[in-house]
Protein backbone atom coordinates (compact mmCIF):
# COMPACT_ATOMS: atom_id res chain seq x y z
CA UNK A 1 4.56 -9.36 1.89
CA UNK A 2 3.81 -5.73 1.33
CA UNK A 3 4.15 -5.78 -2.26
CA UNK A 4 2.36 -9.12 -2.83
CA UNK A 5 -0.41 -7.60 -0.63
CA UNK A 6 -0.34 -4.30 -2.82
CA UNK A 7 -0.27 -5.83 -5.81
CA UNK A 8 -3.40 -8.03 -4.72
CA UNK A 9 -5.34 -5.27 -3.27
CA UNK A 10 -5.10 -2.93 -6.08
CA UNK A 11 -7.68 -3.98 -7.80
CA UNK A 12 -9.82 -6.55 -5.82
CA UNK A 13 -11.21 -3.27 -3.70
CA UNK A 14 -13.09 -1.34 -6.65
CA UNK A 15 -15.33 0.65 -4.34
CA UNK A 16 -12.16 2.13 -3.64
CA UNK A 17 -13.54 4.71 -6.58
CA UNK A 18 -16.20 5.41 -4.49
CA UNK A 19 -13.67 6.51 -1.55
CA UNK A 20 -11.87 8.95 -3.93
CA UNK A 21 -14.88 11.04 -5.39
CA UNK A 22 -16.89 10.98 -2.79
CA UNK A 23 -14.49 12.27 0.06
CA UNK A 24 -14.06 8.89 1.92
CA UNK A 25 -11.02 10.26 3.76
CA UNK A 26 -7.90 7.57 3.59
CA UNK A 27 -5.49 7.68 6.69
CA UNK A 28 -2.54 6.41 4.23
CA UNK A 29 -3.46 9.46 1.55
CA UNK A 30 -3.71 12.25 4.48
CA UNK A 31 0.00 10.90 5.43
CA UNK A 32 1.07 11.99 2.61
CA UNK A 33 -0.84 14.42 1.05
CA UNK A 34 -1.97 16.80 3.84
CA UNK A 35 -2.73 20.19 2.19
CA UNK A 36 1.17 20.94 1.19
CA UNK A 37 1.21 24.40 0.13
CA UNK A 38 4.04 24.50 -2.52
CA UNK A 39 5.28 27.28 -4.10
CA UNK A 40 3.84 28.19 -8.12
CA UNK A 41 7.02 26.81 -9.11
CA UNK A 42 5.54 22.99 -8.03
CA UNK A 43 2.10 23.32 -8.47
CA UNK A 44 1.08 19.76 -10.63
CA UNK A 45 -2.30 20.92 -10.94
CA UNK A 46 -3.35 21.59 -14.83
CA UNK A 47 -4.74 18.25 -14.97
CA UNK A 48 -7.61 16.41 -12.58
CA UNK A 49 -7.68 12.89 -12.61
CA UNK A 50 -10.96 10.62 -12.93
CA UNK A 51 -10.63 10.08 -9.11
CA UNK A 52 -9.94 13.21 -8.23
CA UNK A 53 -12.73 14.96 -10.02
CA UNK A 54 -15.36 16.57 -8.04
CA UNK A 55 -18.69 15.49 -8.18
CA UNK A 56 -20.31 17.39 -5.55
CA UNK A 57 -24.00 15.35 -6.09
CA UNK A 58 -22.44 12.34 -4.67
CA UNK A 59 -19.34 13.49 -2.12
CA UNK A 60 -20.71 12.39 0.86
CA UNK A 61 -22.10 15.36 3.09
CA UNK A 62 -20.24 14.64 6.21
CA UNK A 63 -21.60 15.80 9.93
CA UNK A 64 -20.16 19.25 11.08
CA UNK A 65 -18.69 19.26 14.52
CA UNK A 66 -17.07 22.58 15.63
CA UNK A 67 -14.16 22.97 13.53
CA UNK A 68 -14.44 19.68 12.05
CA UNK A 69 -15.96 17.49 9.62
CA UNK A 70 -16.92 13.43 10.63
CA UNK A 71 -17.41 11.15 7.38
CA UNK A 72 -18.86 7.68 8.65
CA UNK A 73 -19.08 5.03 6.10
CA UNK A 74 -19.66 1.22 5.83
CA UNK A 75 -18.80 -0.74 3.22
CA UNK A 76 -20.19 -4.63 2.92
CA UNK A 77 -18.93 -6.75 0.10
CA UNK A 78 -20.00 -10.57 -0.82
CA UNK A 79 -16.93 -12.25 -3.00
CA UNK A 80 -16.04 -15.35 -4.06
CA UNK A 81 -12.67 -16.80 -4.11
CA UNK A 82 -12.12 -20.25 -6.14
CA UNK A 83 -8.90 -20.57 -4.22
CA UNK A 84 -9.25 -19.07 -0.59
CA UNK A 85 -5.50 -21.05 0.68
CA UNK A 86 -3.93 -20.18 -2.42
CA UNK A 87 -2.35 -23.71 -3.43
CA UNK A 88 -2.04 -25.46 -6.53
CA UNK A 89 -4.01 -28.74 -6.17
CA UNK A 90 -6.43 -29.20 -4.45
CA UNK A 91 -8.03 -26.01 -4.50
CA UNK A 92 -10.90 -24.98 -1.93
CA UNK A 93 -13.66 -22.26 -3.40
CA UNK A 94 -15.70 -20.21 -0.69
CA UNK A 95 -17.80 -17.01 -0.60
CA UNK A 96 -16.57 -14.62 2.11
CA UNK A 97 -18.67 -11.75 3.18
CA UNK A 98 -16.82 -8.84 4.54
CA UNK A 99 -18.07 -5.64 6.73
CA UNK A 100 -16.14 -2.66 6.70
CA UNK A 101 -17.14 0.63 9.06
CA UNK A 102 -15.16 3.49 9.29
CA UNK A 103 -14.93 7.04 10.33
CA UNK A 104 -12.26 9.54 9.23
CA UNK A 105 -12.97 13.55 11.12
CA UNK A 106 -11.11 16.28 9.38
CA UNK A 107 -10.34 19.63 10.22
CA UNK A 108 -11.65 22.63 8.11
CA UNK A 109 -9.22 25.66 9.62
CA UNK A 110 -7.99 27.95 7.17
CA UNK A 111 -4.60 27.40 8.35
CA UNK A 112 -2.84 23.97 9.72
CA UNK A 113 -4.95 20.70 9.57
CA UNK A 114 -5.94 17.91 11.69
CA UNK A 115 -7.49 13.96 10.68
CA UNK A 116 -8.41 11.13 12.29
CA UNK A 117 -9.60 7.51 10.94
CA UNK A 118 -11.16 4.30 12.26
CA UNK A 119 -11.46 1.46 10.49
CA UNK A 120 -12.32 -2.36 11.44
CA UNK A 121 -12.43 -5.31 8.26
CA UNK A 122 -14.24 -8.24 9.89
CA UNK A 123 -14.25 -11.19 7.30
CA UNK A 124 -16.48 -14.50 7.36
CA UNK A 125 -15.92 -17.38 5.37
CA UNK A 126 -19.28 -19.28 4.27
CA UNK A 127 -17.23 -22.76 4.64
CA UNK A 128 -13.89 -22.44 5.73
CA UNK A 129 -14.67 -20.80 9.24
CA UNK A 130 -10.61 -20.95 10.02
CA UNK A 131 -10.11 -18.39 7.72
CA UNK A 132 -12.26 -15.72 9.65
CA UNK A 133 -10.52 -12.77 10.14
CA UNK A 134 -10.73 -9.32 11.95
CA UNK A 135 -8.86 -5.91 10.94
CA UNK A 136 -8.52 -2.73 12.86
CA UNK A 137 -6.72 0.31 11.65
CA UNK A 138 -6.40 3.50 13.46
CA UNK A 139 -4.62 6.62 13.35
CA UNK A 140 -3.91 10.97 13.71
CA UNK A 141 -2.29 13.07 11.07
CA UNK A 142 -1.43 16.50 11.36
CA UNK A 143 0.27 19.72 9.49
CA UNK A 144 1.61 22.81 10.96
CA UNK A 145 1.66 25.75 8.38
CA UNK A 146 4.53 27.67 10.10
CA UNK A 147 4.93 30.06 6.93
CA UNK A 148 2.91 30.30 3.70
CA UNK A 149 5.55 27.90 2.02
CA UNK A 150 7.47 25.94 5.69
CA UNK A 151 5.19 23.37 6.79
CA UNK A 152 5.73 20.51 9.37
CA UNK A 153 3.55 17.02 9.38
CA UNK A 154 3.36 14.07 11.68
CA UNK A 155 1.24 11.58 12.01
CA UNK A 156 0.57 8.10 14.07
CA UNK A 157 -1.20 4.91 13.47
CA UNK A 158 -1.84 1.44 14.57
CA UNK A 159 -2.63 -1.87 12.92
CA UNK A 160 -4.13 -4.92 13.80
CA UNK A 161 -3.90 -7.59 10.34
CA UNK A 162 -4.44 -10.77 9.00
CA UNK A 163 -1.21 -11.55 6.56
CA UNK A 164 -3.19 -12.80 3.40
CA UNK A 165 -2.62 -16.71 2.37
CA UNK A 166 -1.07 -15.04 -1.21
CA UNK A 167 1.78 -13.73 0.29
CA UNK A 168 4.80 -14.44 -0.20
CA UNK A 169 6.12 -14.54 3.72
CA UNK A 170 2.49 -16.92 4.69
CA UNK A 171 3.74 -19.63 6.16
CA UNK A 172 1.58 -22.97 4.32
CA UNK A 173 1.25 -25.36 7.40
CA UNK A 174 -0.26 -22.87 9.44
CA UNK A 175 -4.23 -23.56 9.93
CA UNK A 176 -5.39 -19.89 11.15
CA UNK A 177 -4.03 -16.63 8.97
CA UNK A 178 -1.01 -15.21 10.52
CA UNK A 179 -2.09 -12.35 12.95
CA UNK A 180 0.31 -9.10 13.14
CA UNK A 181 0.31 -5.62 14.63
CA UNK A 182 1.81 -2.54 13.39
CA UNK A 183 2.65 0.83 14.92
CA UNK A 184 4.21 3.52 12.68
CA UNK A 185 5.19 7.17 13.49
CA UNK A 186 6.08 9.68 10.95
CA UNK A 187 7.49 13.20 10.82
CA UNK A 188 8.07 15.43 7.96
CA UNK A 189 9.40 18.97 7.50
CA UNK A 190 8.79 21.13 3.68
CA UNK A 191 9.79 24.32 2.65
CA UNK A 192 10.28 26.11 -0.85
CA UNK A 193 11.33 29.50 -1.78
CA UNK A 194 11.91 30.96 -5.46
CA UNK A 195 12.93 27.72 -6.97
CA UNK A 196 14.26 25.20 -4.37
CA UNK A 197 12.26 23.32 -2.44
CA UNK A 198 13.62 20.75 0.70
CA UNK A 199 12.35 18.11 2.54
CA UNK A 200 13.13 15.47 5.08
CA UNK A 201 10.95 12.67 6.51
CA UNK A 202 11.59 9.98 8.91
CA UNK A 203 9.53 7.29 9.70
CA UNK A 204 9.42 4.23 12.18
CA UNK A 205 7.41 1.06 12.47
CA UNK A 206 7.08 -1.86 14.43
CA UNK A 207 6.21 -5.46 13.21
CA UNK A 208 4.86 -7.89 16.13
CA UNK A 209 3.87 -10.77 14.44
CA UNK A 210 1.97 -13.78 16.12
CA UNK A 211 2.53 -17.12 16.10
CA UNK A 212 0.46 -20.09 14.08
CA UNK A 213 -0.32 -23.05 14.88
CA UNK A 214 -1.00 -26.59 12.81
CA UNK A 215 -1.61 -30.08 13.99
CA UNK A 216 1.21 -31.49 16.42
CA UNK A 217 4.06 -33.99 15.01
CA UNK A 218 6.65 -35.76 16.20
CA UNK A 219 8.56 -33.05 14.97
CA UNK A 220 6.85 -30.62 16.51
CA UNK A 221 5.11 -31.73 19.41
CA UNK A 222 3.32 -28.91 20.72
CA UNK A 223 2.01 -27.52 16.88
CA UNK A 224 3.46 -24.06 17.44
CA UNK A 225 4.14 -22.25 14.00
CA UNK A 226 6.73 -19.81 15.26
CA UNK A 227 6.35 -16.24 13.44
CA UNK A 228 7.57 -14.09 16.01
CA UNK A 229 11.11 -14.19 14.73
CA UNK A 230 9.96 -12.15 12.34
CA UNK A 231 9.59 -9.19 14.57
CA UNK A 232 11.19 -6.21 13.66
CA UNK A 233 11.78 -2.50 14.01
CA UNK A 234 12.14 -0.37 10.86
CA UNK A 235 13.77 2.73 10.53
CA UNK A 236 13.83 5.08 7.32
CA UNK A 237 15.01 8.46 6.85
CA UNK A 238 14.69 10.31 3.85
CA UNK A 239 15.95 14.24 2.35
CA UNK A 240 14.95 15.50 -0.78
CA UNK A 241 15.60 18.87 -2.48
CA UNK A 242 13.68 19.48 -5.90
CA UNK A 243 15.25 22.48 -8.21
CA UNK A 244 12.73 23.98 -10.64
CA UNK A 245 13.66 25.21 -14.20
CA UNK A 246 10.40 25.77 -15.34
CA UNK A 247 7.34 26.55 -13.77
CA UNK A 248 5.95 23.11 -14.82
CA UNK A 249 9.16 21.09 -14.59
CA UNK A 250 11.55 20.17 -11.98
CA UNK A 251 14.78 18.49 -11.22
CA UNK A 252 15.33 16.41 -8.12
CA UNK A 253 17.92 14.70 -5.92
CA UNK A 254 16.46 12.30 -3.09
CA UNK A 255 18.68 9.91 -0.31
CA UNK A 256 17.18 7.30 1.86
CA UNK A 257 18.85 5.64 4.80
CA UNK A 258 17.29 2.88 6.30
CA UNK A 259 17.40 0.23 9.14
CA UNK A 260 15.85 -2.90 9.98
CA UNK A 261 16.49 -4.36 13.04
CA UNK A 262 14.98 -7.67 14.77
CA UNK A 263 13.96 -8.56 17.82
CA UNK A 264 14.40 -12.42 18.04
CA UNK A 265 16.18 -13.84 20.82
CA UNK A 266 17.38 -17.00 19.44
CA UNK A 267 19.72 -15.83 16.82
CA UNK A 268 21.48 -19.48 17.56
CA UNK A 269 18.77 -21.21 15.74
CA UNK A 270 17.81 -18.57 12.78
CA UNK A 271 20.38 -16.44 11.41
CA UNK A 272 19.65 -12.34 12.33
CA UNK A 273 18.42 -10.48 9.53
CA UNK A 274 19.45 -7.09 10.82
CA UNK A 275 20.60 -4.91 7.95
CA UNK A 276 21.24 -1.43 6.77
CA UNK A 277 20.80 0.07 3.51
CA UNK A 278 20.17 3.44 1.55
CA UNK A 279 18.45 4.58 -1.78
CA UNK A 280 19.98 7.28 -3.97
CA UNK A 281 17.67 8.77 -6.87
CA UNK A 282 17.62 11.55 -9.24
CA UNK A 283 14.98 12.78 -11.60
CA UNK A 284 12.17 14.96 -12.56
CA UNK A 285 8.89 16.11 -11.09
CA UNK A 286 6.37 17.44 -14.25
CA UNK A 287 3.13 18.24 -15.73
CA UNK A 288 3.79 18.45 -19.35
CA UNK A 289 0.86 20.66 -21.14
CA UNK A 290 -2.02 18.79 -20.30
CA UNK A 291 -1.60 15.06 -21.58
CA UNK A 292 1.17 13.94 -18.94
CA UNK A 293 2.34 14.77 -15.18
CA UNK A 294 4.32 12.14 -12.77
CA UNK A 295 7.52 11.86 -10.45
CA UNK A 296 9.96 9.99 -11.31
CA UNK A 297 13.16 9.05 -9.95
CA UNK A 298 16.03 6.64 -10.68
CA UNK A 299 19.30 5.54 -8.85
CA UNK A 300 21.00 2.94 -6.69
CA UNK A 301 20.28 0.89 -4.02
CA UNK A 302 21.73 -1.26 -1.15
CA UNK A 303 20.64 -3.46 1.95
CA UNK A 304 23.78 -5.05 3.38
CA UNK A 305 23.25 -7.63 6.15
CA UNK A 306 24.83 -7.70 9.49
CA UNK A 307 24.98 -11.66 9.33
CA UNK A 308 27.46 -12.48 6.70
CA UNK A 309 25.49 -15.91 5.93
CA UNK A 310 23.04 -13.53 3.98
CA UNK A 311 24.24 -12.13 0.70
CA UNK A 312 23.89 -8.17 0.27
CA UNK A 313 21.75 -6.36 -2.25
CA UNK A 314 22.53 -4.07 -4.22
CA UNK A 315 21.40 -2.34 -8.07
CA UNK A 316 19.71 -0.60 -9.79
CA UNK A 317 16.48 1.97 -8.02
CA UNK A 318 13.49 3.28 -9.13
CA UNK A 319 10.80 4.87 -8.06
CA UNK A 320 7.88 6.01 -10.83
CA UNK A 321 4.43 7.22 -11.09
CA UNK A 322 3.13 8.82 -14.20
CA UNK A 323 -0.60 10.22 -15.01
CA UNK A 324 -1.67 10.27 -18.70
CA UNK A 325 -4.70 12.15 -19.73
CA UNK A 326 -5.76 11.11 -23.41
CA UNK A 327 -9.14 13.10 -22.70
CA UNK A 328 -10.75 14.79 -19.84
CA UNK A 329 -12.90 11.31 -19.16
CA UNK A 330 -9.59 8.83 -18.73
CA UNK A 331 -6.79 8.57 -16.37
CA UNK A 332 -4.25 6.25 -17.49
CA UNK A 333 -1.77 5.49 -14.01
CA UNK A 334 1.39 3.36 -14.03
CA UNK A 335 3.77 2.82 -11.10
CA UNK A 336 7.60 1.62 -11.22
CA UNK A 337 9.40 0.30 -8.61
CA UNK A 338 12.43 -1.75 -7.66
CA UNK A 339 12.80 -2.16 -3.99
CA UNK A 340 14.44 -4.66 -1.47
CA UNK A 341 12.08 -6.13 0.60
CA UNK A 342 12.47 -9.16 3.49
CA UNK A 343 12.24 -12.41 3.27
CA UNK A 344 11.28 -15.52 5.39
CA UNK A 345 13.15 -18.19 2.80
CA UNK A 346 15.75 -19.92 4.70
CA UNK A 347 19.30 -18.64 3.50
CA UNK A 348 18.12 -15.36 1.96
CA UNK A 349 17.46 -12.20 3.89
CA UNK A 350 15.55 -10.70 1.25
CA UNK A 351 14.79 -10.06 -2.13
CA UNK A 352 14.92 -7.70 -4.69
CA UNK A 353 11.42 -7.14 -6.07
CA UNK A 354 10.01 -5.40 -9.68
CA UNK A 355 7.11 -4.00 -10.13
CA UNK A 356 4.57 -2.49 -12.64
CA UNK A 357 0.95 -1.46 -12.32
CA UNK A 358 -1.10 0.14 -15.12
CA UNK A 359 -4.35 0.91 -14.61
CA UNK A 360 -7.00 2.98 -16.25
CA UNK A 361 -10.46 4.99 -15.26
CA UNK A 362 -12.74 6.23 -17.42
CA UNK A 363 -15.68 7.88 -16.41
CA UNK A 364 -18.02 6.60 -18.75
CA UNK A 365 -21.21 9.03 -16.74
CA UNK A 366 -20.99 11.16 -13.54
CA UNK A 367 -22.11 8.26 -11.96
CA UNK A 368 -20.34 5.60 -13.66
CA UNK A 369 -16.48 4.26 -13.54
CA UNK A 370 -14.23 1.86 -15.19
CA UNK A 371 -11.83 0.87 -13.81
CA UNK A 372 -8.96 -2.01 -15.57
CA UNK A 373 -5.76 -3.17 -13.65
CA UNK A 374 -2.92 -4.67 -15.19
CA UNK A 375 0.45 -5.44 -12.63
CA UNK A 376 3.75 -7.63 -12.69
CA UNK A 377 5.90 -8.37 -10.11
CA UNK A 378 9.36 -9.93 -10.30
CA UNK A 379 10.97 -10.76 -7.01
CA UNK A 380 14.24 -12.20 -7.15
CA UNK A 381 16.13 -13.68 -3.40
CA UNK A 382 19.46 -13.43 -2.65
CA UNK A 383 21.53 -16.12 -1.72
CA UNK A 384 18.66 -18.86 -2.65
CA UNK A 385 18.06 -20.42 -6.66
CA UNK A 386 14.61 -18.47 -6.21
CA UNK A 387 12.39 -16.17 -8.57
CA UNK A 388 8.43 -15.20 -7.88
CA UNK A 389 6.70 -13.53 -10.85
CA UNK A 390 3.08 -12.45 -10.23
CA UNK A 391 0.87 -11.48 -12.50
CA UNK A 392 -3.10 -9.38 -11.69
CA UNK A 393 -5.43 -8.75 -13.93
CA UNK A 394 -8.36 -6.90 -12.72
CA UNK A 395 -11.91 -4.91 -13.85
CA UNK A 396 -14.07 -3.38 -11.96
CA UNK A 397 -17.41 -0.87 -12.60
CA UNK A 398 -18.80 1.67 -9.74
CA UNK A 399 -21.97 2.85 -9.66
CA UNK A 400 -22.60 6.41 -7.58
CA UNK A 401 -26.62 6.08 -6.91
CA UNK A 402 -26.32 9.03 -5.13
CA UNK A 403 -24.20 10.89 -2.47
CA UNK A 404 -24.94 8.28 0.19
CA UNK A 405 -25.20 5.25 -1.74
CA UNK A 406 -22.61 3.49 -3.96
CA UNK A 407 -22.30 -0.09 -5.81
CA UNK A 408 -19.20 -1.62 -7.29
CA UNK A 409 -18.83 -4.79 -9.42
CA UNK A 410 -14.99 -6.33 -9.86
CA UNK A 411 -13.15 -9.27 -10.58
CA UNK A 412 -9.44 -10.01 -10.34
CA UNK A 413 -7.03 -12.75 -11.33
CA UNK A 414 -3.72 -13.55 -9.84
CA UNK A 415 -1.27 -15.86 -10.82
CA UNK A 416 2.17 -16.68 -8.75
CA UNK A 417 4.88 -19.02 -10.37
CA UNK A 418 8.15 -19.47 -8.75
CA UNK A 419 11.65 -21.12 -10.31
CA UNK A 420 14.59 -22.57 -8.88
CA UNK A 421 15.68 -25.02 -6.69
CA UNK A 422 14.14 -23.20 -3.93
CA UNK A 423 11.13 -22.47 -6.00
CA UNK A 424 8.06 -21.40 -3.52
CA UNK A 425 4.19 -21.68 -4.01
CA UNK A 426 2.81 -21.65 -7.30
CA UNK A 427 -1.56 -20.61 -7.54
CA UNK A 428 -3.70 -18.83 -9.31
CA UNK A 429 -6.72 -17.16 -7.75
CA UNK A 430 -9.99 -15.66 -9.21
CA UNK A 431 -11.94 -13.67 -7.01
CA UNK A 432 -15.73 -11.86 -7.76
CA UNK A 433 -16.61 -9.16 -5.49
CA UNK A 434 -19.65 -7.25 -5.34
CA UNK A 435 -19.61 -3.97 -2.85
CA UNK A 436 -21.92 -1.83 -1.19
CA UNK A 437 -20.91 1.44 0.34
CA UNK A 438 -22.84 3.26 2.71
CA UNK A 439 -21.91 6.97 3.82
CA UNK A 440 -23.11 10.35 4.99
């Protein structure tokens, strides 16, 4: 679900362009990139990408409170969907307008930093009023600069979603989106000296997932779509330690252990999908002159099951993101990845899933972005005749009126085809979405 959802969301959320020049503060970004102060050695820094570009006549202002800064922001967007339950006959078309406020508060200390974000997605369907949704999204991040190059960051948040009808874990029969909560704590602890650098993270969530429900049958009288055996508790913990042998390259070594543990009860009627597993990568961190910079990282993985009516997986890992800068007025991103990720297909606890994203900004004005979005997915299950390939296409145009005002024009198309004997859902969806962002 996370990567279908991913690969979706990429690039159906253009305004998103807006968000990243004009300081619209992202809880997921601050989790990762609070203000690390790396030594000379690691700097990545010759190049600025379209996003990150300042434009300092449209960043949003912000309030100043004490020793912070608040950001509100409100984003509506009108889009149209030809297939809003993602099936392949039969299609229904609807418009859906969505509201989106927000509020992310930053610290602006010299030393150590402190965010917060708010967010709330409510979602209404001209037609098809069961597909109504409501989103909330909340959450603290912090760093503690210890010493000029040891720093310590944590962070918590909570999630209230709607699992979208194109994923591949959404059950068909149910008539309401599948309703889920998340709550996820991280820690993290960096230091570098001379050329070394070492980290360790660990994080933990927790999946409560609510049930569906569809018109009763005789066989299933009361209409209950049961989704709660899909609760789970996740468990990652990952060390890193990055060697540099040049002051714009750098070799690393990274380890992941993992564990994914569920909390249904009646493991006599669905087989328990508890498993453990671990990632092992090496490879290089760089900014070469100014045309290219990226991480990237390749390796083994493994997810072995604790119910031995669920094959293992195991092969090959990757984990890659490269910027290319052709001029100073295009960005040219692409992600790699090859993770195992779980499953809801009866006989197979998960699936080994491919993935490629290339997409490209070009700011055509100061005010004006391009944006095209090109991704693949291949997801292949274990123990199950099953492969998913998905395939997005995407363009989108944002339009900075000014530093409080921004438009955005996109449209995406997604197709899903599925092979084998346990083949899933095949669609295709076109969506249309025109945004308005609001922000001080």
């Amino acid at each position: 679900m996370r990567l279908a959802t991913r690969i979706l969301c990429c690039a159906v959320s253009p305004i998103a362009v807006l968000s990243g020049v004009a300081h619209a503060q992202s809880g997921e970004s601050d989790s990762v990139n609070l203000g690390t102060k790396a030594a000379d050695q690691f700097r990545r820094d010759k190049n600025i990408s379209v996003r990150e570009r300042p434009h300092p006549e449209y960043e949003a202002a912000g309030l100043r409170v004490g020793g912070f800064m608040v950001y509100p922001r409100l984003e509506t967007t009108v889009e149209f969907n030809d297939n809003i339950f993602a099936t392949d006959t039969n299609t229904v078309s609807d418009t859906v307008v969505r509201l989106a406020p927000s509020v992310s508060i930053n610290s602006n200390w010299n030393r150590h930093s402190l965010s917060a974000f708010g967010r709330a997605t409510i979602s209404r369907n001209a037609d098809t009023k069961s597909e109504d949704t409501e989103e909330y999204n909340a959450g603290l991040n912090g760093r503690l600069d210890v010493q000029r190059f040891l720093n310590v960051t944590g962070g918590l948040e909570y999630q209230r979603l709607a699992e979208p009808r194109t994923s591949q874990n959404a059950p068909d029969q149910s008539e309401d989106p599948i309703q889920y909560n998340v709550s996820k704590a991280r820690a993290g602890v960096e230091k570098s000296f001379n050329r070394v650098k070492l980290s360790a993270r660990g994080e933990f969530a927790r999946y409560d997932y609510k049930n569906g429900q569809t018109t009763p049958t005789v066989l299933n009288p009361t209409g209950v779509v049961r989704q709660d055996d899909r609760d789970r508790d996740v468990t990652a913990f990952t060390l890193r330690s990055d060697y540099a042998i040049s002051p714009d390259t750098a070799v690393f070594v990274q380890g992941t252990l993992n564990k994914r543990a569920y909390n249904d009860p009646s493991t006599a009627v669905t087989a328990a999908r508890d498993s453990d597993g671990y990632e092992l990568l090496a490879g290089a961190n760089f900014e070469v002159t100014r045309l290219i910079r990226g991480d990237a990282g390749v390796g083994y993985l493994s997810q072995n099951y604790d119910d031995p009516r669920f094959d293992d997986i195991k092969g090959f890992g990757a984990r890659v993101n490269l910027e290319w800068f052709p001029d100073e007025l295009t960005t040219v991103s692409s992600t790699l990845e090859r993770v195992v990720q779980d499953s809801v297909q009866i006989g197979a606890g998960g699936f080994l899933s491919s993935s490629a994203t290339v997409q490209v900004d070009h700011e055509l004005l100061r005010n004006v972005i391009l944006t095209g979005t090109f991704a693949y997915a291949d997801d292949e299950f274990k123990g199950v005749d099953r492969t998913d390939q998905r395939w997005l296409a995407g363009l989108s145009g944002t339009y900075l009126m000014n530093r409080y005002i921004g438009l955005s024009l996109g449209y995406t198309y997604l197709d899903q085809s599925s092979s084998g004997a346990n083949r899933g859902r095949e669609f295709t969806v076109q969506k249309v979405a025109l945004s308005l962002v609001l922000q001080r």
